[in-house]
Protein backbone atom coordinates (compact mmCIF):
# COMPACT_ATOMS: atom_id res chain seq x y z
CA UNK A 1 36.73 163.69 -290.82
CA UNK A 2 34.29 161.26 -289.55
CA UNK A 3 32.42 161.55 -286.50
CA UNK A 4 33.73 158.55 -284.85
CA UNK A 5 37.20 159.42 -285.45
CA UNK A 6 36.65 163.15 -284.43
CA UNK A 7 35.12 162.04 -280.76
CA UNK A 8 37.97 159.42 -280.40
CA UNK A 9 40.78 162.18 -281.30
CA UNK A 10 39.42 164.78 -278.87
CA UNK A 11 39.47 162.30 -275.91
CA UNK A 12 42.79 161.69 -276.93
CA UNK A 13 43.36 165.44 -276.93
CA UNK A 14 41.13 165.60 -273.93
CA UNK A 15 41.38 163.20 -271.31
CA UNK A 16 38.34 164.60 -268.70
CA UNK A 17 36.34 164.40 -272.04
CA UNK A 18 37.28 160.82 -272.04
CA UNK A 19 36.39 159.92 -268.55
CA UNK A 20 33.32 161.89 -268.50
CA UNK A 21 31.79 159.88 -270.90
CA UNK A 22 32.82 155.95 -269.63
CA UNK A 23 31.19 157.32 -266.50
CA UNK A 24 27.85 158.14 -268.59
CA UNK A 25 27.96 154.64 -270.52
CA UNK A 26 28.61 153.47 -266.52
CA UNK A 27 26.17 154.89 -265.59
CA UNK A 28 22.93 154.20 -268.78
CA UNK A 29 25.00 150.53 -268.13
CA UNK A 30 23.49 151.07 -264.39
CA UNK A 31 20.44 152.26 -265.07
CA UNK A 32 19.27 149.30 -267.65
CA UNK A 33 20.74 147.13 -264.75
CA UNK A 34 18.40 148.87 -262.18
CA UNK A 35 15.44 148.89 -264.57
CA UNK A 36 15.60 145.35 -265.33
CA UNK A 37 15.83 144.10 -261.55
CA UNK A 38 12.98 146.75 -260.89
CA UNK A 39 10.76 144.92 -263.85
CA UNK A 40 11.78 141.88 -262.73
CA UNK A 41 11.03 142.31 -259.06
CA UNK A 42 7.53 144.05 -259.85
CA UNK A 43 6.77 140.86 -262.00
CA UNK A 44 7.71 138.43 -259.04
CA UNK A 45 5.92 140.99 -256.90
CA UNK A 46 2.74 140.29 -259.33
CA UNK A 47 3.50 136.67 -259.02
CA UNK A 48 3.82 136.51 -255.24
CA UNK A 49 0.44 138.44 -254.90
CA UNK A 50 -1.81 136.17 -257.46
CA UNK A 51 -0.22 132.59 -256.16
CA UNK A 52 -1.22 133.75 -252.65
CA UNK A 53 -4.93 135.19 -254.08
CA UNK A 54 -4.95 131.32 -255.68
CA UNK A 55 -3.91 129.67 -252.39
CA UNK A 56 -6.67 132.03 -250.53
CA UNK A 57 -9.21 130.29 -253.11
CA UNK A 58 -8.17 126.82 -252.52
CA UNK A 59 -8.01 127.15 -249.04
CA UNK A 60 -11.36 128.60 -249.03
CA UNK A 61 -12.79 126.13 -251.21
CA UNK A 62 -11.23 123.11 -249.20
CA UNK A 63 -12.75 124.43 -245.71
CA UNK A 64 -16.35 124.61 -248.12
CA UNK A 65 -15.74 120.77 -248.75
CA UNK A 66 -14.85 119.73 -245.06
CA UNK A 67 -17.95 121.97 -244.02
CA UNK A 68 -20.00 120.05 -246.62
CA UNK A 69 -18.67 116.71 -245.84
CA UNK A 70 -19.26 116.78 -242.22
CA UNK A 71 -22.46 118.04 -242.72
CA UNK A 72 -22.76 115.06 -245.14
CA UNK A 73 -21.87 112.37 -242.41
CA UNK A 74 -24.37 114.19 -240.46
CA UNK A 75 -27.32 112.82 -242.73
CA UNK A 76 -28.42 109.17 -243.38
CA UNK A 77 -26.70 107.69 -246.53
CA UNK A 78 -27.91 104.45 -248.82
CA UNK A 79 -24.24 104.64 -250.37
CA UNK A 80 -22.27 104.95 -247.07
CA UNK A 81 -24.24 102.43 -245.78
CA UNK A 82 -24.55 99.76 -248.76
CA UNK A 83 -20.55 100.26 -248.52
CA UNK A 84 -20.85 99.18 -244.99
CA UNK A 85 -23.29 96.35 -245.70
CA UNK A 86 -20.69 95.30 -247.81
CA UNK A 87 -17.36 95.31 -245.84
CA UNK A 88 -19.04 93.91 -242.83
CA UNK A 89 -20.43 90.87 -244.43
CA UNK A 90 -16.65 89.98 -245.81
CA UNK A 91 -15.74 90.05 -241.89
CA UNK A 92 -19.09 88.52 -240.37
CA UNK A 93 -17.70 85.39 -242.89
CA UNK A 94 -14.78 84.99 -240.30
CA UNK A 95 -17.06 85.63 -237.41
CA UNK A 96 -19.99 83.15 -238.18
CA UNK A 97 -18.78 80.48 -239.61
CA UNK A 98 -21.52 78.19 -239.46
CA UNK A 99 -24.07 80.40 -240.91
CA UNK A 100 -26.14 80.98 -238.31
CA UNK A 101 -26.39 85.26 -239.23
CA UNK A 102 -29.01 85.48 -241.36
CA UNK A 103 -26.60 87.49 -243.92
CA UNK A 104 -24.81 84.29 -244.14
CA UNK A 105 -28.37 82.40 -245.12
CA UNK A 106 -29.85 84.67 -247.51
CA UNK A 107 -27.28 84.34 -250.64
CA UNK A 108 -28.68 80.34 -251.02
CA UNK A 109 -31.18 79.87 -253.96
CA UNK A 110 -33.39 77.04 -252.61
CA UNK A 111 -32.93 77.75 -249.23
CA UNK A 112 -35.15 81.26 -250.21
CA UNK A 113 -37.11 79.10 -252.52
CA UNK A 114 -38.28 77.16 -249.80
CA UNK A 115 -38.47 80.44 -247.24
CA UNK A 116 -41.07 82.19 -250.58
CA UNK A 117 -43.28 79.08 -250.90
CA UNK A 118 -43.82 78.73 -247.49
CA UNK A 119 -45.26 82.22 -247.41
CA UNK A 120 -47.28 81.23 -250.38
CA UNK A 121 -45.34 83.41 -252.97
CA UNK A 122 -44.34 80.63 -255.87
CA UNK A 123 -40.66 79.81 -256.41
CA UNK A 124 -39.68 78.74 -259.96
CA UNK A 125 -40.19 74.72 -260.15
CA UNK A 126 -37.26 72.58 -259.51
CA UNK A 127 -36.52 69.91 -262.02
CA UNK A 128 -33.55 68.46 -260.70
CA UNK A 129 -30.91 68.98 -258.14
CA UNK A 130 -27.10 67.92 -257.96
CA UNK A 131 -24.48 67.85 -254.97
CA UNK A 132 -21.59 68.12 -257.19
CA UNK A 133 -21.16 69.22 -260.95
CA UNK A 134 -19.81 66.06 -261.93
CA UNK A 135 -23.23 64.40 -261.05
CA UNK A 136 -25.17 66.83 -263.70
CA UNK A 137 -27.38 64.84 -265.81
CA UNK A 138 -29.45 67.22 -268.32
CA UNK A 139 -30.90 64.22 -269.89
CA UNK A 140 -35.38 63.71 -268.95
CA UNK A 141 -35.28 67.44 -268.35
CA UNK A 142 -37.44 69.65 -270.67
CA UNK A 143 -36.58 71.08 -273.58
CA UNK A 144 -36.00 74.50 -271.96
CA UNK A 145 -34.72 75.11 -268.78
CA UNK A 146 -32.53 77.24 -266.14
CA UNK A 147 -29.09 75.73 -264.71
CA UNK A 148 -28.35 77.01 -261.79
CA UNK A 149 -25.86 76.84 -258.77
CA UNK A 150 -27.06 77.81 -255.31
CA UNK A 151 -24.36 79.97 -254.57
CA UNK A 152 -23.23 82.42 -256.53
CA UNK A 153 -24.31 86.39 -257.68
CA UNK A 154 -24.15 88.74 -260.45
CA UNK A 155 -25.73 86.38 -262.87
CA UNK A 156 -22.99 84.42 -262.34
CA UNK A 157 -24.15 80.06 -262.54
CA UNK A 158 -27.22 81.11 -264.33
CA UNK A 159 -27.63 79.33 -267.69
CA UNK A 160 -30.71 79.99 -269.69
CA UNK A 161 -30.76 76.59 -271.99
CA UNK A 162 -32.65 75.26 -274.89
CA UNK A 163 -32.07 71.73 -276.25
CA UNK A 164 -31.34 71.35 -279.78
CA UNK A 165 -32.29 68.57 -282.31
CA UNK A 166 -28.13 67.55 -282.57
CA UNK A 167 -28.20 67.69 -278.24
CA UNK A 168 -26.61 70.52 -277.81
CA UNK A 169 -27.98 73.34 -276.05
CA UNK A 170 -28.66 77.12 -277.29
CA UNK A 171 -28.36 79.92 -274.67
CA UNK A 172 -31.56 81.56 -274.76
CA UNK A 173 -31.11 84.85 -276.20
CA UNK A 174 -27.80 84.43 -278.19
CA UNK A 175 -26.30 83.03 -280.69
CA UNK A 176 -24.01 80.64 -278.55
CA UNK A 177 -24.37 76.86 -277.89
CA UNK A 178 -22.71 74.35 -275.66
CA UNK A 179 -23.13 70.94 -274.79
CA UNK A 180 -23.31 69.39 -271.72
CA UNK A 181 -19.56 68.92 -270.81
CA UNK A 182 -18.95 72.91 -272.34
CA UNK A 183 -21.57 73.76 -269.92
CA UNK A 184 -19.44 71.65 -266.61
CA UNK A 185 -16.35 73.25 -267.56
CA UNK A 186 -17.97 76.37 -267.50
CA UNK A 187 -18.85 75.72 -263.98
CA UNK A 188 -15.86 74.29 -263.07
CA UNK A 189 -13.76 77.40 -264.31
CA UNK A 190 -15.48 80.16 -262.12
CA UNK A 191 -14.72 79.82 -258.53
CA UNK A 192 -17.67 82.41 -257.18
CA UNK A 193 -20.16 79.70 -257.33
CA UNK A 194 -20.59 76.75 -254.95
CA UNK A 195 -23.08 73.90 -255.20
CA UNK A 196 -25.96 72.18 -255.19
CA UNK A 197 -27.01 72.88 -259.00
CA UNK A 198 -30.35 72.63 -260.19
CA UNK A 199 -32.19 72.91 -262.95
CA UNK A 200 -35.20 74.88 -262.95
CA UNK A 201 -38.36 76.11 -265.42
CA UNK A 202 -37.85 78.79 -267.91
CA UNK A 203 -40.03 81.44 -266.93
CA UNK A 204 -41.67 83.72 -269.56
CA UNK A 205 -43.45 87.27 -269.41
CA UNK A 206 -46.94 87.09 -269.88
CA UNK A 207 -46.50 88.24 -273.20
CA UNK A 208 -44.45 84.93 -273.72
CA UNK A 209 -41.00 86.03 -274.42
CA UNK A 210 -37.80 83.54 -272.67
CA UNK A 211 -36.71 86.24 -270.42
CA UNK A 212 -38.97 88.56 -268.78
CA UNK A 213 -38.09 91.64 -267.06
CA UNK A 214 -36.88 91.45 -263.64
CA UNK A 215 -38.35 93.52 -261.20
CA UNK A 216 -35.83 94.28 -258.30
CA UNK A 217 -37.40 95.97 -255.07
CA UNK A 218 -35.06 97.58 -252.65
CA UNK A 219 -37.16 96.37 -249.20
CA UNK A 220 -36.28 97.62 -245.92
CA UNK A 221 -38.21 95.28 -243.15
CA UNK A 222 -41.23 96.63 -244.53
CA UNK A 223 -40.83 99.78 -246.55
CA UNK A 224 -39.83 100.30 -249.88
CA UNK A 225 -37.32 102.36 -250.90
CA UNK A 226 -37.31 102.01 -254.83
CA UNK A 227 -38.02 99.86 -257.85
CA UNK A 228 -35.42 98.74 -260.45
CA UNK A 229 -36.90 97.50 -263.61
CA UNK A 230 -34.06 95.61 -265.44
CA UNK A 231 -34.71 94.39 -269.30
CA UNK A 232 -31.92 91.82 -270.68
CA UNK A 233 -31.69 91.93 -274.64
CA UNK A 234 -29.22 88.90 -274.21
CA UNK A 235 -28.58 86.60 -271.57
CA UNK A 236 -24.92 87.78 -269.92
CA UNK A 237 -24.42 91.03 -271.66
CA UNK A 238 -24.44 93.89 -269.48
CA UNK A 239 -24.11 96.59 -272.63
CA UNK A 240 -27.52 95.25 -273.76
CA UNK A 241 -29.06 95.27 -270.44
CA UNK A 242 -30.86 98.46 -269.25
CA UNK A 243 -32.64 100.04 -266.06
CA UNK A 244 -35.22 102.11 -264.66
CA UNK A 245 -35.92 103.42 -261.59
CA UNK A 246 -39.28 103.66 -260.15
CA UNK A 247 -41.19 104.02 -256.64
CA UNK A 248 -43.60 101.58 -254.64
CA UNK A 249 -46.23 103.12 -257.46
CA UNK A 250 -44.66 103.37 -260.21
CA UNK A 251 -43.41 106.61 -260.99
CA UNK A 252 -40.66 107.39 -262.53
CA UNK A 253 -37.58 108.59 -260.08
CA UNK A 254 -36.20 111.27 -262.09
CA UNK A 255 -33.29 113.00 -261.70
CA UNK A 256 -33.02 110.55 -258.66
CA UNK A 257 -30.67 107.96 -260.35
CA UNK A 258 -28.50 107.94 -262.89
CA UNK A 259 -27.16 105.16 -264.84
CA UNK A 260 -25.24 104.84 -268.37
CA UNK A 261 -27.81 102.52 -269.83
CA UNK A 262 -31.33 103.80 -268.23
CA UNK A 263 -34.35 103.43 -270.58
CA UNK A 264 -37.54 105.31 -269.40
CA UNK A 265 -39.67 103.27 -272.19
CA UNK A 266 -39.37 100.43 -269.60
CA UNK A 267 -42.94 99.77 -268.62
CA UNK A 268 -43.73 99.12 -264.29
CA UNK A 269 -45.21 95.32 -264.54
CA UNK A 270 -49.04 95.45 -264.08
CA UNK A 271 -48.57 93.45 -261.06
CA UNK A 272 -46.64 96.25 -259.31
CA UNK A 273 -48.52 96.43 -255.88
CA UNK A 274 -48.90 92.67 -255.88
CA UNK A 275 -44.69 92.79 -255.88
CA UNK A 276 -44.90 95.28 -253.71
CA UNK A 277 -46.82 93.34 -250.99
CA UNK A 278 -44.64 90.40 -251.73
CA UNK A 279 -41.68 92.59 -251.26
CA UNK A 280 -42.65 93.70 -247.76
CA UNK A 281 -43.65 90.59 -246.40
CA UNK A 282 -40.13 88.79 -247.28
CA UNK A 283 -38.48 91.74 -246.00
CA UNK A 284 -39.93 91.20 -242.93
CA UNK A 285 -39.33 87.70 -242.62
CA UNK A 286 -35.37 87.51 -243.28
CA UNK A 287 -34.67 89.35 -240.17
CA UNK A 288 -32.45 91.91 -241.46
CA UNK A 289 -32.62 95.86 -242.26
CA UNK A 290 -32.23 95.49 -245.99
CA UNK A 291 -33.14 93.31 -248.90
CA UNK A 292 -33.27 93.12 -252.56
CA UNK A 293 -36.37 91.66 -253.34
CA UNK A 294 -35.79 89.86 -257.21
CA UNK A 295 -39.41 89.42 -258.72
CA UNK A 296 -40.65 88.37 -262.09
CA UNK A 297 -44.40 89.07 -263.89
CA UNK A 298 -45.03 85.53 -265.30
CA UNK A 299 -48.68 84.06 -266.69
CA UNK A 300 -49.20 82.32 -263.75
CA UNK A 301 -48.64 85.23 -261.49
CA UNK A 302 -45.34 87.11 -259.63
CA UNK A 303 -42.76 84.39 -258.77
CA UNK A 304 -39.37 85.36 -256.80
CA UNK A 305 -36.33 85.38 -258.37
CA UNK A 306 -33.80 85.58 -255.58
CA UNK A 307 -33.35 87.73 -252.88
CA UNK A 308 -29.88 89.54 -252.33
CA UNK A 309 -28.16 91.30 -249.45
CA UNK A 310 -25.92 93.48 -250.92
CA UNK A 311 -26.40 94.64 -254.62
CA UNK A 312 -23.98 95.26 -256.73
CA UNK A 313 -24.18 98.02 -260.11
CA UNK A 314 -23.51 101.16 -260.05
CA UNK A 315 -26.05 103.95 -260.20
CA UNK A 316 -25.54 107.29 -258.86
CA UNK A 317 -27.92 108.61 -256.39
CA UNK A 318 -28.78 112.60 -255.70
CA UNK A 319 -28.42 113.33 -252.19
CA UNK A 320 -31.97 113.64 -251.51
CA UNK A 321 -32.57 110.51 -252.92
CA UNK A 322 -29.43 108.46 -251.31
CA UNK A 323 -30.61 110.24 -247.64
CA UNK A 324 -34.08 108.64 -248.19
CA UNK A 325 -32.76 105.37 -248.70
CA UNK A 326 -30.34 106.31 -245.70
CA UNK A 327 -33.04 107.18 -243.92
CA UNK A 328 -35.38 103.82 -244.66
CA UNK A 329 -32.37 101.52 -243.71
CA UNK A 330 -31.26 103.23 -240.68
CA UNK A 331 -34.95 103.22 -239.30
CA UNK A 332 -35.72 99.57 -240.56
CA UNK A 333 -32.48 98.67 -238.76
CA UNK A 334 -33.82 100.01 -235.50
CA UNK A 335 -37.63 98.74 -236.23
CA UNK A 336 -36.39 95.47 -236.11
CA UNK A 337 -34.08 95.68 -232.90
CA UNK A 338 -37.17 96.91 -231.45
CA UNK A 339 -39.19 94.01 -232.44
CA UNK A 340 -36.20 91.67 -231.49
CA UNK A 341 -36.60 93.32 -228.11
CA UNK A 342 -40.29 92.81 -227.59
CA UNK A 343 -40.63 88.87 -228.89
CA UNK A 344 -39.92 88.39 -232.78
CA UNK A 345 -38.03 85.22 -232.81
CA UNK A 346 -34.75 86.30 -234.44
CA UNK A 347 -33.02 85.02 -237.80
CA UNK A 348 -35.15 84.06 -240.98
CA UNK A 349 -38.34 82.91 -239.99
CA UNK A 350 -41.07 80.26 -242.46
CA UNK A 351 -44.57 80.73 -242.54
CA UNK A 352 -47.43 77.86 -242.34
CA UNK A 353 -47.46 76.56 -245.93
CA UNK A 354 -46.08 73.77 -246.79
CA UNK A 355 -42.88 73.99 -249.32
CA UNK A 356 -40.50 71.10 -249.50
CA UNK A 357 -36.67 70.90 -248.78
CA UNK A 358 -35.56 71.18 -252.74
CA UNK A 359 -31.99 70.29 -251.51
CA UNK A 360 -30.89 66.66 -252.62
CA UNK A 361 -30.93 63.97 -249.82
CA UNK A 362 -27.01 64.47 -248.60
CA UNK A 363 -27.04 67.80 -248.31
CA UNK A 364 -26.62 68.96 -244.39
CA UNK A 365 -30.60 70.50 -244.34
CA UNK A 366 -31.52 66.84 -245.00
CA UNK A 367 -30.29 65.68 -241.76
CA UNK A 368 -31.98 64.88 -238.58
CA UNK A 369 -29.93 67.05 -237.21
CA UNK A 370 -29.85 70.34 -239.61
CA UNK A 371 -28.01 72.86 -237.22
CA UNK A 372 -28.22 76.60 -239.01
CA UNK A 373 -30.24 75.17 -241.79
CA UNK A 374 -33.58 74.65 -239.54
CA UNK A 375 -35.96 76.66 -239.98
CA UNK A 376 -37.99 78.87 -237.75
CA UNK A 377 -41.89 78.45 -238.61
CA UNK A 378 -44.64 81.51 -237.26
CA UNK A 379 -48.24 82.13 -237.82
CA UNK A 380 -47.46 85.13 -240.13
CA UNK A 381 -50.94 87.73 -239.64
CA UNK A 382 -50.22 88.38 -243.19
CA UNK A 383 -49.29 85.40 -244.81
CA UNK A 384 -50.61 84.98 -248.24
CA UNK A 385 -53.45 82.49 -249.01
């Protein structure tokens, strides 16, 4: 007889045989029960203890940060304050108005033309200007030439332009050309820039090329806080535009800037400490903490470019380097509301040489009457020749 059968007959037989045995399968039945909720509970056990050893970390790890960012707050910063710079002059706009901050002044073209000349640094020469864009009249100008509107940033307004034998106009450095009614539209269409337009020479590196490199000097009333060399491969493309970053003399900043498209074959200009001087001078004159000087190296010497409150780009600083330049602007700032204190006149202030009004004859500087667009002259101790 089989097995099976033979244990089933004898609990038949044997009824305590029977029972016995349901209470052992009860019983393994209990014991897989217990040893499952034991491996379970030792797992969630595990669990509980490394979720709270990841918490620990992360709680650890977050006080690190807040220690590190208060003592971050703690220490000058270009960054925090460029931010600043920036968010303050979008609500001095609703403050002043009239433009009597000298913020508010220093984004107008020939109004800093005329504030470079007459501190003897040459502006680019002025061809033509134009109240309105409808009154733009490219005809008698030379064959190359600069359109520009006086407000506006970024490169934005800026066309580069030479004439063609059909009349149309190639943009220096590309492929693209426009004629004159392409070029108003153009104008028209973007609603960052604001008139007068002018049309200006086409300056040229001493080595004779249609757009030289742009030297950009971060000034603060005085001291310098670095040197942006900027080379353009074509007029309006940022991916063929690239940077380096140098001091007051020239050297090479290092692992204190970073940018996607830096080039350290960029050459400083050989007129470096002439920009330099230039740099500090203006700085001085606007009557504010910080400015971006905008120089170029041309045959007949370093002529200005523009000068600009609050740049834009995007470079990342180390700390040591964005605490110097924290440092610089929160001293300059302080510099000057000392001199404001002890008798500098305040606001923008010209220097003895002459340099016209390059504005056309309505425009509100014109008048007899010019409100915020005066000008404050001084005897400058070092004014250039």
């Amino acid at each position: 007889m089989p097995a099976g059968r033979l244990r089933a007959s004898a609990r038949q037989l044997f009824p305590p045989i029977a029972w016995r045995e349901e209470k052992l399968a009860e019983r393994t039945a209990e014991v897989r029960r217990l040893r499952a909720e034991l491996r379970r509970s030792v797992t969630a056990q595990q669990y509980a203890e490394a979720e709270a050893e990841r918490l620990r970390l992360e709680l650890a790890a977050l006080r690190n940060r807040i220690t590190e960012t208060r003592a971050a707050l703690q220490r000058p910063s270009w960054q925090r304050s460029l931010d600043d710079l920036r968010r303050n002059v979008v609500t001095l706009r609703s403050v002043d108005r009239e433009k009597a901050h000298p913020l508010r002044q220093l984004p107008f073209k020939l109004r800093n033309y005329r504030l470079a000349l007459s501190h003897g640094v040459p502006a680019p020469e002025v061809y033509a200007t134009w109240g309105t864009v409808d009154e733009i009249d490219l005809r008698g100008l030379p064959d190359e030439f600069v359109l520009k509107s006086d407000g506006g940033a970024g490169g934005h307004g800026v066309f580069p332009l030479r004439r063609l034998p059909d009349g149309r106009f190639a943009v220096v450095s590309t492929e693209e050309t426009v004629d004159e009614d392409g070029i108003r539209s153009r104008i028209r269409r973007s609603p960052r820039l604001s008139g007068p337009f002018f049309a200006e020479e086409l300056l040229r590196s001493p080595e004779g090329s249609a757009i030289p490199e742009d030297v950009k000097v971060y000034a603060y009333y005085g001291e310098i806080g670095q040197v942006l060399l900027r080379r353009v491969h074509e007029h309006g493309n940022l991916s063929r535009t690239y940077y380096r970053f140098v001091d007051a003399h020239g050297e090479d900043l290092g692992d204190g800037v970073e940018d996607e498209n830096l080039d350290p074959s960029i050459a400083p200009p050989t007129q470096l400490a002439a920009m330099i001087d230039v740099s500090k001078h203006l700085s001085r004159a606007v009557g504010v903490p910080f400015v971006r000087v905008d120089l170029y190296q041309t045959p007949r010497g370093v002529v200005l470019g523009e000068l600009t409150r609050g740049p834009g780009g995007s470079p990342r600083y180390s700390p040591a380097h964005d605490e110097l330049m924290g440092r610089l602007y929160e001293e300059a700032r302080w510099r000057l509301e000392r001199d404001l204190q002890t008798g500098r006149p305040p606001g923008i202030l010209h220097g003895v040489h002459d340099a016209p009004n390059l504005y056309p004859p309505e425009h509100v500087s014109q008048r007899e009457d010019p409100g915020t667009w005066g000008v404050t002259r001084v005897q400058c101790p070092d004014c250039r020749p």
